[in-house]
C-alpha atoms as a PDB file:
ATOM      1  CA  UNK A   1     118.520  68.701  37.359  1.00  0.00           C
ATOM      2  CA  UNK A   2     115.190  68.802  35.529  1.00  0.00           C
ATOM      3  CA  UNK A   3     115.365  72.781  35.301  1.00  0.00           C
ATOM      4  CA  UNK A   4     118.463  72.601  32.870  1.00  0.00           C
ATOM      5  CA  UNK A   5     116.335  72.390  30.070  1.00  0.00           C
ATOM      6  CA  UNK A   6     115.435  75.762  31.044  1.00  0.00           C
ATOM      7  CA  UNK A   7     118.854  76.785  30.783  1.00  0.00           C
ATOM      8  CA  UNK A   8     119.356  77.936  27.293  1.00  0.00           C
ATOM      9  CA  UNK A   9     121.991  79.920  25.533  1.00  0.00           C
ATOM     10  CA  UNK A  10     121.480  83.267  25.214  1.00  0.00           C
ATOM     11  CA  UNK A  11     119.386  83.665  28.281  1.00  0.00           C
ATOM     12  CA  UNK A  12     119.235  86.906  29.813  1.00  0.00           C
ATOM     13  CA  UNK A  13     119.896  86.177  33.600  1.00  0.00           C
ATOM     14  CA  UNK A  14     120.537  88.161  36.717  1.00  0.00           C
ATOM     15  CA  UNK A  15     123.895  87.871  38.832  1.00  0.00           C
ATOM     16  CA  UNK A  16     123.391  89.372  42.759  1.00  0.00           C
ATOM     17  CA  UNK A  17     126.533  89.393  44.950  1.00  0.00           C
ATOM     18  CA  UNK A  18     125.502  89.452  49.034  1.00  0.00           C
ATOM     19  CA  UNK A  19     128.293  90.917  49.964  1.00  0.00           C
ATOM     20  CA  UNK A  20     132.125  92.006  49.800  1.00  0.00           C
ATOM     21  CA  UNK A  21     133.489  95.388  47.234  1.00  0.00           C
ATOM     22  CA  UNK A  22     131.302  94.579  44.531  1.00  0.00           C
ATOM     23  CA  UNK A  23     127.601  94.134  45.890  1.00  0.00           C
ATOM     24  CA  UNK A  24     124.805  94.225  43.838  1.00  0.00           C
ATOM     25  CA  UNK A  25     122.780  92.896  40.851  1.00  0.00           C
ATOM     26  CA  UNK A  26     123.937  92.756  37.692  1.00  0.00           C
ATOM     27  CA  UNK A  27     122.238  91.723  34.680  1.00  0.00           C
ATOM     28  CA  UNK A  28     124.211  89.308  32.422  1.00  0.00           C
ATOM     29  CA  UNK A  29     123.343  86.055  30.032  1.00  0.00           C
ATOM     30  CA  UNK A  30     124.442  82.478  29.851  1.00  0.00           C
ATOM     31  CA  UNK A  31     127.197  81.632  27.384  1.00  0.00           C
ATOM     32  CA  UNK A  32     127.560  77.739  28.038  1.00  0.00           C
ATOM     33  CA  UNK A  33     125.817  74.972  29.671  1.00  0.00           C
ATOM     34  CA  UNK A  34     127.748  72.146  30.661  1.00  0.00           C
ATOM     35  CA  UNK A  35     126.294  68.423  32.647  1.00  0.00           C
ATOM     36  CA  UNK A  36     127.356  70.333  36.005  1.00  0.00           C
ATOM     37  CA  UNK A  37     128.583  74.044  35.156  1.00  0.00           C
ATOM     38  CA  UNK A  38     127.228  77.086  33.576  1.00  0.00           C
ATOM     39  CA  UNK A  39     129.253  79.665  32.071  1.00  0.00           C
ATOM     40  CA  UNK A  40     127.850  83.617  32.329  1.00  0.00           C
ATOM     41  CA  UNK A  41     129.191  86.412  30.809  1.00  0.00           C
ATOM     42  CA  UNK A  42     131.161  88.311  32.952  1.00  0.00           C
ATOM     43  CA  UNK A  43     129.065  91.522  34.437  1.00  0.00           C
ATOM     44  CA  UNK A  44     130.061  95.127  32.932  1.00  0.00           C
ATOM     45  CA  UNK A  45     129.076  98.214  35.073  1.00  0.00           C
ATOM     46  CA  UNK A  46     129.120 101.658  33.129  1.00  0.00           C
ATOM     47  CA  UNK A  47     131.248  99.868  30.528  1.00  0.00           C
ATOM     48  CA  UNK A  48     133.789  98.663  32.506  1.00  0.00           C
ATOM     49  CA  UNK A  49     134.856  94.843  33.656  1.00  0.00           C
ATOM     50  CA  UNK A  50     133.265  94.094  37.496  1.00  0.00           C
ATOM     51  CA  UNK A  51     136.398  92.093  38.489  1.00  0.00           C
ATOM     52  CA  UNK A  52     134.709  89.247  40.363  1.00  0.00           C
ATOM     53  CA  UNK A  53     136.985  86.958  41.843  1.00  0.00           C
ATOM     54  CA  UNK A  54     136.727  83.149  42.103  1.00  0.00           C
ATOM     55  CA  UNK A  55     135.416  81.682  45.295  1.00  0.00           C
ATOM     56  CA  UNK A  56     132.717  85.292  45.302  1.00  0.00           C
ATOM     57  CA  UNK A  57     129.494  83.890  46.466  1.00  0.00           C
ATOM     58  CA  UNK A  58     126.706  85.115  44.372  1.00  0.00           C
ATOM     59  CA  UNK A  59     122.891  84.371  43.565  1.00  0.00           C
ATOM     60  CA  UNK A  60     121.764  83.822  40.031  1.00  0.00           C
ATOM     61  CA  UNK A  61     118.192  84.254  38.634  1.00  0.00           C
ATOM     62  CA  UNK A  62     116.683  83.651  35.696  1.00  0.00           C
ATOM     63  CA  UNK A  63     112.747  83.597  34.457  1.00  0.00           C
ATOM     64  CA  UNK A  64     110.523  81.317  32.161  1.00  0.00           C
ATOM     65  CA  UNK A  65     106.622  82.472  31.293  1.00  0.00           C
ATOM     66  CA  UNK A  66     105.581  81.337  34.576  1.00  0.00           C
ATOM     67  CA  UNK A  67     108.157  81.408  37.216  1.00  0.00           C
ATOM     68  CA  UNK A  68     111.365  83.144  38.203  1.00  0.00           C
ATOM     69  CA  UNK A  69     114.313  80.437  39.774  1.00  0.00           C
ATOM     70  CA  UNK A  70     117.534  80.941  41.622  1.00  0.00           C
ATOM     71  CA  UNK A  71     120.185  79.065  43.274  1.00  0.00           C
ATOM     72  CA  UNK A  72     123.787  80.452  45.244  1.00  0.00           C
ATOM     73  CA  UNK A  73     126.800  79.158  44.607  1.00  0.00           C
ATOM     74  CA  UNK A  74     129.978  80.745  44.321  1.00  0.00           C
ATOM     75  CA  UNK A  75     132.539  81.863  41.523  1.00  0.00           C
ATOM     76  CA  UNK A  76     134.753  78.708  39.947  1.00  0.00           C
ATOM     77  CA  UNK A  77     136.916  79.916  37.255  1.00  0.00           C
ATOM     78  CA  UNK A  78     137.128  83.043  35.520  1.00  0.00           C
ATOM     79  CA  UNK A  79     137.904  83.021  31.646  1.00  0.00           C
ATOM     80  CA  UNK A  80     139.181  85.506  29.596  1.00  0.00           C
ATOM     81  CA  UNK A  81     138.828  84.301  25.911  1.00  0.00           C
ATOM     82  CA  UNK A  82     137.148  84.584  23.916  1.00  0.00           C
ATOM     83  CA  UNK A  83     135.358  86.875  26.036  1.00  0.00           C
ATOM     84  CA  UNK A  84     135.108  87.066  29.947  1.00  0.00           C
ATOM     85  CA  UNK A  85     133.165  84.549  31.164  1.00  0.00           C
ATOM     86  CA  UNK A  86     132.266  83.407  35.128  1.00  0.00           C
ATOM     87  CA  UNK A  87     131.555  79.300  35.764  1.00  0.00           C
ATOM     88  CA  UNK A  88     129.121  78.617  38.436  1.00  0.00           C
ATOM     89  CA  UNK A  89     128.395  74.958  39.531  1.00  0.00           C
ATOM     90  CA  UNK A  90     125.019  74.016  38.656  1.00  0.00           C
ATOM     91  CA  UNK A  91     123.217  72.846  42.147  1.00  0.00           C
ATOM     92  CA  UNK A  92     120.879  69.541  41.964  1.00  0.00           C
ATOM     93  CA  UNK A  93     117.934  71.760  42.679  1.00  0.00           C
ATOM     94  CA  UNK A  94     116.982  75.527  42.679  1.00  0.00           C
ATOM     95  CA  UNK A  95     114.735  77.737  44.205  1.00  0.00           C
ATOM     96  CA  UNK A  96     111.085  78.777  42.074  1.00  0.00           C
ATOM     97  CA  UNK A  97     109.116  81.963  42.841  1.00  0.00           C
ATOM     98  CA  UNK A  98     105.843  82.849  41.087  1.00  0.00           C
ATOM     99  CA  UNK A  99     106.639  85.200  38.365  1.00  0.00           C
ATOM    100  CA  UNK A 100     103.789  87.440  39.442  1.00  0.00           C
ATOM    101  CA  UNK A 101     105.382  88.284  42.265  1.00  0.00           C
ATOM    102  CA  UNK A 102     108.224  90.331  39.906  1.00  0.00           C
ATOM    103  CA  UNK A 103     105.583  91.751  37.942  1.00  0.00           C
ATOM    104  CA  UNK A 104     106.199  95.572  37.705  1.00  0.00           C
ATOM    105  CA  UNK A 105     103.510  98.215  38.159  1.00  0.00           C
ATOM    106  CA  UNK A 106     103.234 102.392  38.014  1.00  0.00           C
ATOM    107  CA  UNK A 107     102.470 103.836  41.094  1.00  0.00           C
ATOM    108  CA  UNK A 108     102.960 106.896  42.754  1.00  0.00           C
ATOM    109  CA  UNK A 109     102.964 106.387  46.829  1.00  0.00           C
ATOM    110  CA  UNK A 110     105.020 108.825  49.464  1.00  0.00           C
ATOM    111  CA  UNK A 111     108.635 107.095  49.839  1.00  0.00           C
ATOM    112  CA  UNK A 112     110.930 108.625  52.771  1.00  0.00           C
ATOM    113  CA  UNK A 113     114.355 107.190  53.308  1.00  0.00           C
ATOM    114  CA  UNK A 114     117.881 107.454  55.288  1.00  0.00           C
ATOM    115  CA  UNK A 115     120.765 106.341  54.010  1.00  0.00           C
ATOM    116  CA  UNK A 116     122.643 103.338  56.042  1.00  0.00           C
ATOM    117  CA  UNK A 117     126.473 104.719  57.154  1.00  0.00           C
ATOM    118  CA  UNK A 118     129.180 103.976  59.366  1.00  0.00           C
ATOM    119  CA  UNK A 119     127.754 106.501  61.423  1.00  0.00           C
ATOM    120  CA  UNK A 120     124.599 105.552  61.545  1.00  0.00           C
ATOM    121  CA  UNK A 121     121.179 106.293  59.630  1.00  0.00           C
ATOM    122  CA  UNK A 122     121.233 109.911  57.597  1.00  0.00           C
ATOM    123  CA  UNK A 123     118.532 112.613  57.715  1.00  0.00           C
ATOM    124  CA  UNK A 124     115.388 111.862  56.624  1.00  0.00           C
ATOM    125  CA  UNK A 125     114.888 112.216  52.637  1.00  0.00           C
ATOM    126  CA  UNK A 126     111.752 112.454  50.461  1.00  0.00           C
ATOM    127  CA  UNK A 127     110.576 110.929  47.287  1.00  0.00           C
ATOM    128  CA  UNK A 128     107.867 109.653  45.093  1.00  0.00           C
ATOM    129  CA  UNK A 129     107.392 105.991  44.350  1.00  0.00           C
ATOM    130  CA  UNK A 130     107.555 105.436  40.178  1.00  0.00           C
ATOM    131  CA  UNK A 131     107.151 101.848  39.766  1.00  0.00           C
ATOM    132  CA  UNK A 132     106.692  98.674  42.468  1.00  0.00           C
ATOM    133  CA  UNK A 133     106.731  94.855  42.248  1.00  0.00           C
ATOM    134  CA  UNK A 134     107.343  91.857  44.808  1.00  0.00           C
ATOM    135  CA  UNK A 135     111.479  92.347  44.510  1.00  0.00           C
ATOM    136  CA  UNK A 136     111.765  96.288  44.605  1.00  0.00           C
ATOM    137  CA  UNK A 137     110.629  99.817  43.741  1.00  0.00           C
ATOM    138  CA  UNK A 138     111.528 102.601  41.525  1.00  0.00           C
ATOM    139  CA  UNK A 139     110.891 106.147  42.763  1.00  0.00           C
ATOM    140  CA  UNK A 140     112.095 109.696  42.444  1.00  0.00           C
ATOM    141  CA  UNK A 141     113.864 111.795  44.887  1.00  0.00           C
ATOM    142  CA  UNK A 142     116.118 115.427  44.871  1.00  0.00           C
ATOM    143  CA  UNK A 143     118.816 113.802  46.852  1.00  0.00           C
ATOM    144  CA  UNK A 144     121.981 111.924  45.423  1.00  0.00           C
ATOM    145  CA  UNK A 145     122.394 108.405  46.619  1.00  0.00           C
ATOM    146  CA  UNK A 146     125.390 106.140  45.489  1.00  0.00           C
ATOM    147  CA  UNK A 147     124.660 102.794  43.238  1.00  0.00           C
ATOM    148  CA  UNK A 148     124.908  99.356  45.607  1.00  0.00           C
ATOM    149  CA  UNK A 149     124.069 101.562  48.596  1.00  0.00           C
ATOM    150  CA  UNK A 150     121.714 100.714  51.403  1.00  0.00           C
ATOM    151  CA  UNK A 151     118.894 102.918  52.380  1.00  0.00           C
ATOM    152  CA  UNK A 152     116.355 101.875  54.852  1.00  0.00           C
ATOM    153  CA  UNK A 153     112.886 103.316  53.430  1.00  0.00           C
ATOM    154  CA  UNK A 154     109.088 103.645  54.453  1.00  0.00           C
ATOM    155  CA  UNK A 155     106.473 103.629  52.043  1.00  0.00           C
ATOM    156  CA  UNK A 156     103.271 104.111  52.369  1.00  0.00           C
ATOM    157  CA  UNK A 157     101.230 101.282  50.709  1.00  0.00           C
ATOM    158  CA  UNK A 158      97.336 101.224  50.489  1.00  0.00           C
ATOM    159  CA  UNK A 159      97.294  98.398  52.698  1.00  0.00           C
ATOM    160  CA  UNK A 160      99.501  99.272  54.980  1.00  0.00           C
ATOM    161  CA  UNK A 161     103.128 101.053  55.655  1.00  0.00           C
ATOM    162  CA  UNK A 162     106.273  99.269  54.538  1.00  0.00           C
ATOM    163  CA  UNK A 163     109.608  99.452  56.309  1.00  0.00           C
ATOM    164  CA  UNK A 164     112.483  97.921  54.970  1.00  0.00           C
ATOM    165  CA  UNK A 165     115.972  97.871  54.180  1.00  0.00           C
ATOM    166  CA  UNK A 166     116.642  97.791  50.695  1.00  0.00           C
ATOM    167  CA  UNK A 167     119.800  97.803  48.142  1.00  0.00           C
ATOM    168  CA  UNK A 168     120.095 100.878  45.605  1.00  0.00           C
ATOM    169  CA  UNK A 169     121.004  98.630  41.847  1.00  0.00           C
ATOM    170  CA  UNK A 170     120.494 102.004  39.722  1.00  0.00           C
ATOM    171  CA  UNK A 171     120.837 105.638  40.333  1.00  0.00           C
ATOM    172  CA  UNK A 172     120.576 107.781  37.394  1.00  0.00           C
ATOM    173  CA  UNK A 173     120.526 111.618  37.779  1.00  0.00           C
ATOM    174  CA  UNK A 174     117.028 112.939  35.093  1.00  0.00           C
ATOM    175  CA  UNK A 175     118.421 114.749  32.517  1.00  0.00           C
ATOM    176  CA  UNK A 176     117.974 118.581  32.732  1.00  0.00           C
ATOM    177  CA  UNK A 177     117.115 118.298  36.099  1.00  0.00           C
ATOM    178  CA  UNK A 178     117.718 118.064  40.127  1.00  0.00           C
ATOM    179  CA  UNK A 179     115.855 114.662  40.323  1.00  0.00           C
ATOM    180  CA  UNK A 180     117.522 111.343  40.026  1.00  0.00           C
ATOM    181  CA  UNK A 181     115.598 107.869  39.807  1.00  0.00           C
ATOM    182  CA  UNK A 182     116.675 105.308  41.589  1.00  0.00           C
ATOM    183  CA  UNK A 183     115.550 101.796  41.334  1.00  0.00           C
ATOM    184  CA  UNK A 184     116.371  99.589  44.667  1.00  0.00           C
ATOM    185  CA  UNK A 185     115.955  96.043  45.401  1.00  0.00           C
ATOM    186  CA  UNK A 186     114.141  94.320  49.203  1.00  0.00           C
ATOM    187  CA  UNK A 187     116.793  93.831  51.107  1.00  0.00           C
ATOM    188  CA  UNK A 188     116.066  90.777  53.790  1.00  0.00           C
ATOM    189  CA  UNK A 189     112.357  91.405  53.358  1.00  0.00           C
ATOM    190  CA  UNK A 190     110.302  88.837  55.749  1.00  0.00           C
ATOM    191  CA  UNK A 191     107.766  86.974  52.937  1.00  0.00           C
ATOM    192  CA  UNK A 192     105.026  88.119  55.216  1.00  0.00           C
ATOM    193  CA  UNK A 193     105.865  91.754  54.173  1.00  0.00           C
ATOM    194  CA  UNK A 194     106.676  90.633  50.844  1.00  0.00           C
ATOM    195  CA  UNK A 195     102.782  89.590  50.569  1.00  0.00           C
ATOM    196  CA  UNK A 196     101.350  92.769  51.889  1.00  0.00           C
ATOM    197  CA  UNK A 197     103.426  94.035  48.442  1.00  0.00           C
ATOM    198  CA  UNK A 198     102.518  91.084  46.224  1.00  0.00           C
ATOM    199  CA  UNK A 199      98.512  92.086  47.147  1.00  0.00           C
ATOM    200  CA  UNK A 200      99.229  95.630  46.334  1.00  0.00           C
ATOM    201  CA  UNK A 201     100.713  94.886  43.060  1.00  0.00           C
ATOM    202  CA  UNK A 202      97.610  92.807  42.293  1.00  0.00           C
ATOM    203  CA  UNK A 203      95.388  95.847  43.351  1.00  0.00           C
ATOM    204  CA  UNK A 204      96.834  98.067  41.137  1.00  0.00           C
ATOM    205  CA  UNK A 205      97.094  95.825  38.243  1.00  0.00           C
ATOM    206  CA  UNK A 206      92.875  94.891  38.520  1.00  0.00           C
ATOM    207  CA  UNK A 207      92.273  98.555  38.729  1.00  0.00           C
ATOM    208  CA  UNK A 208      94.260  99.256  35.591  1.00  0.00           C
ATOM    209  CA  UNK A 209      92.687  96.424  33.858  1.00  0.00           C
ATOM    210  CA  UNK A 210      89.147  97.803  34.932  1.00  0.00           C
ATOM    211  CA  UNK A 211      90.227 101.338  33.285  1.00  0.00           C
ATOM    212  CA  UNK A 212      91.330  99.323  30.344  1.00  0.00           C
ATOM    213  CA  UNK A 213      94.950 100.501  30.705  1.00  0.00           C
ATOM    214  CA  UNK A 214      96.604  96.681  30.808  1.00  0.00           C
END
């Protein structure tokens, strides 16, 4: 378990849940750090308690200067006092993904979306990319979509259209205004795709750096 060390008190990490009432990411930190557990504080969603039950399976990240790493495992305990905590069990090994690749970047591209029902796919909805990196985007839109939702979306990338489904983590409406931002994570996105993003990102970041901006 060499990447304990990296495991320090404090730390802000992020917890995703796949699936079941309560999906979606949810940004907590790590409270204790045990030989084979770690203890997180228990996620709080427009200041309430997200009541995640033992046995949940989730996905934890967390970041150091060079590399973001993640492992699943599933809820243990849940504690109470002194303040609600979750305990994972620590895996022998976890997953590492170049930090670059969750580097975030303004951009302004075409996004259209449909929202994913019961039903079906919605009608077709327009908006206006904000922000991009290698795990999501950020864009603007006039229509309302709920927090943990999925939308499938195309955008419209310099090198090339993207279609994917993806998971809404934030919807916030803009004050004094129609608009709402919403910031949504890849959902299932094949690393092939993920790339075509990834060299985008990189584009925009060497032009900014040629205008001096970064």
């Amino acid at each position: 378990m060499s990447y304990k060390k990296k495991l320090l008190l404090g730390l802000k990490v992020e917890l995703s849940v796949p699936e079941g009432e309560y999906v979606g990411t949810y940004r907590t930190r790590i409270e204790e750090v045990g030989e084979k557990i770690l203890a997180v504080g228990a996620p709080y969603e427009h200041g309430e308690l997200v009541p995640l039950r033992e046995g949940t399976k989730v996905k934890l990240t967390f970041w150091d200067e060079v590399a973001a790493y993640s492992f699943v495992g599933r809820i243990m305990q849940r504690i109470a006092v002194p303040i609600p905590m979750l305990v994972l069990e620590l895996p022998d090994s976890v997953a590492k993904v170049q930090r670059r690749s969750f580097v975030r970047v303004p951009a302004m591209y075409p996004v259209t979306f449909r929202s994913v029902t019961r039903e079906g796919l919605s009608d077709l909805h327009k908006g206006t990319m904000l922000d991009i990196s290698g795990g999501g985007i950020r864009f603007l839109t006039e229509e309302r979509v709920e927090n943990k939702s999925l939308l499938y979306v195309q955008i419209a990338l310099p090198n090339g259209d993207l279609q994917t489904p993806v998971r809404v983590c934030r919807a916030e409406k803009v004050e004094d205004s129609k608009r709402y931002t919403v910031s949504v994570e890849f959902h299932d996105l094949p690393e092939r795709e993920r790339d075509k993003v990834i060299r985008c990102v990189f584009d925009i970041q060497r032009a900014m750096r040629k205008k001096g901006l970064v």
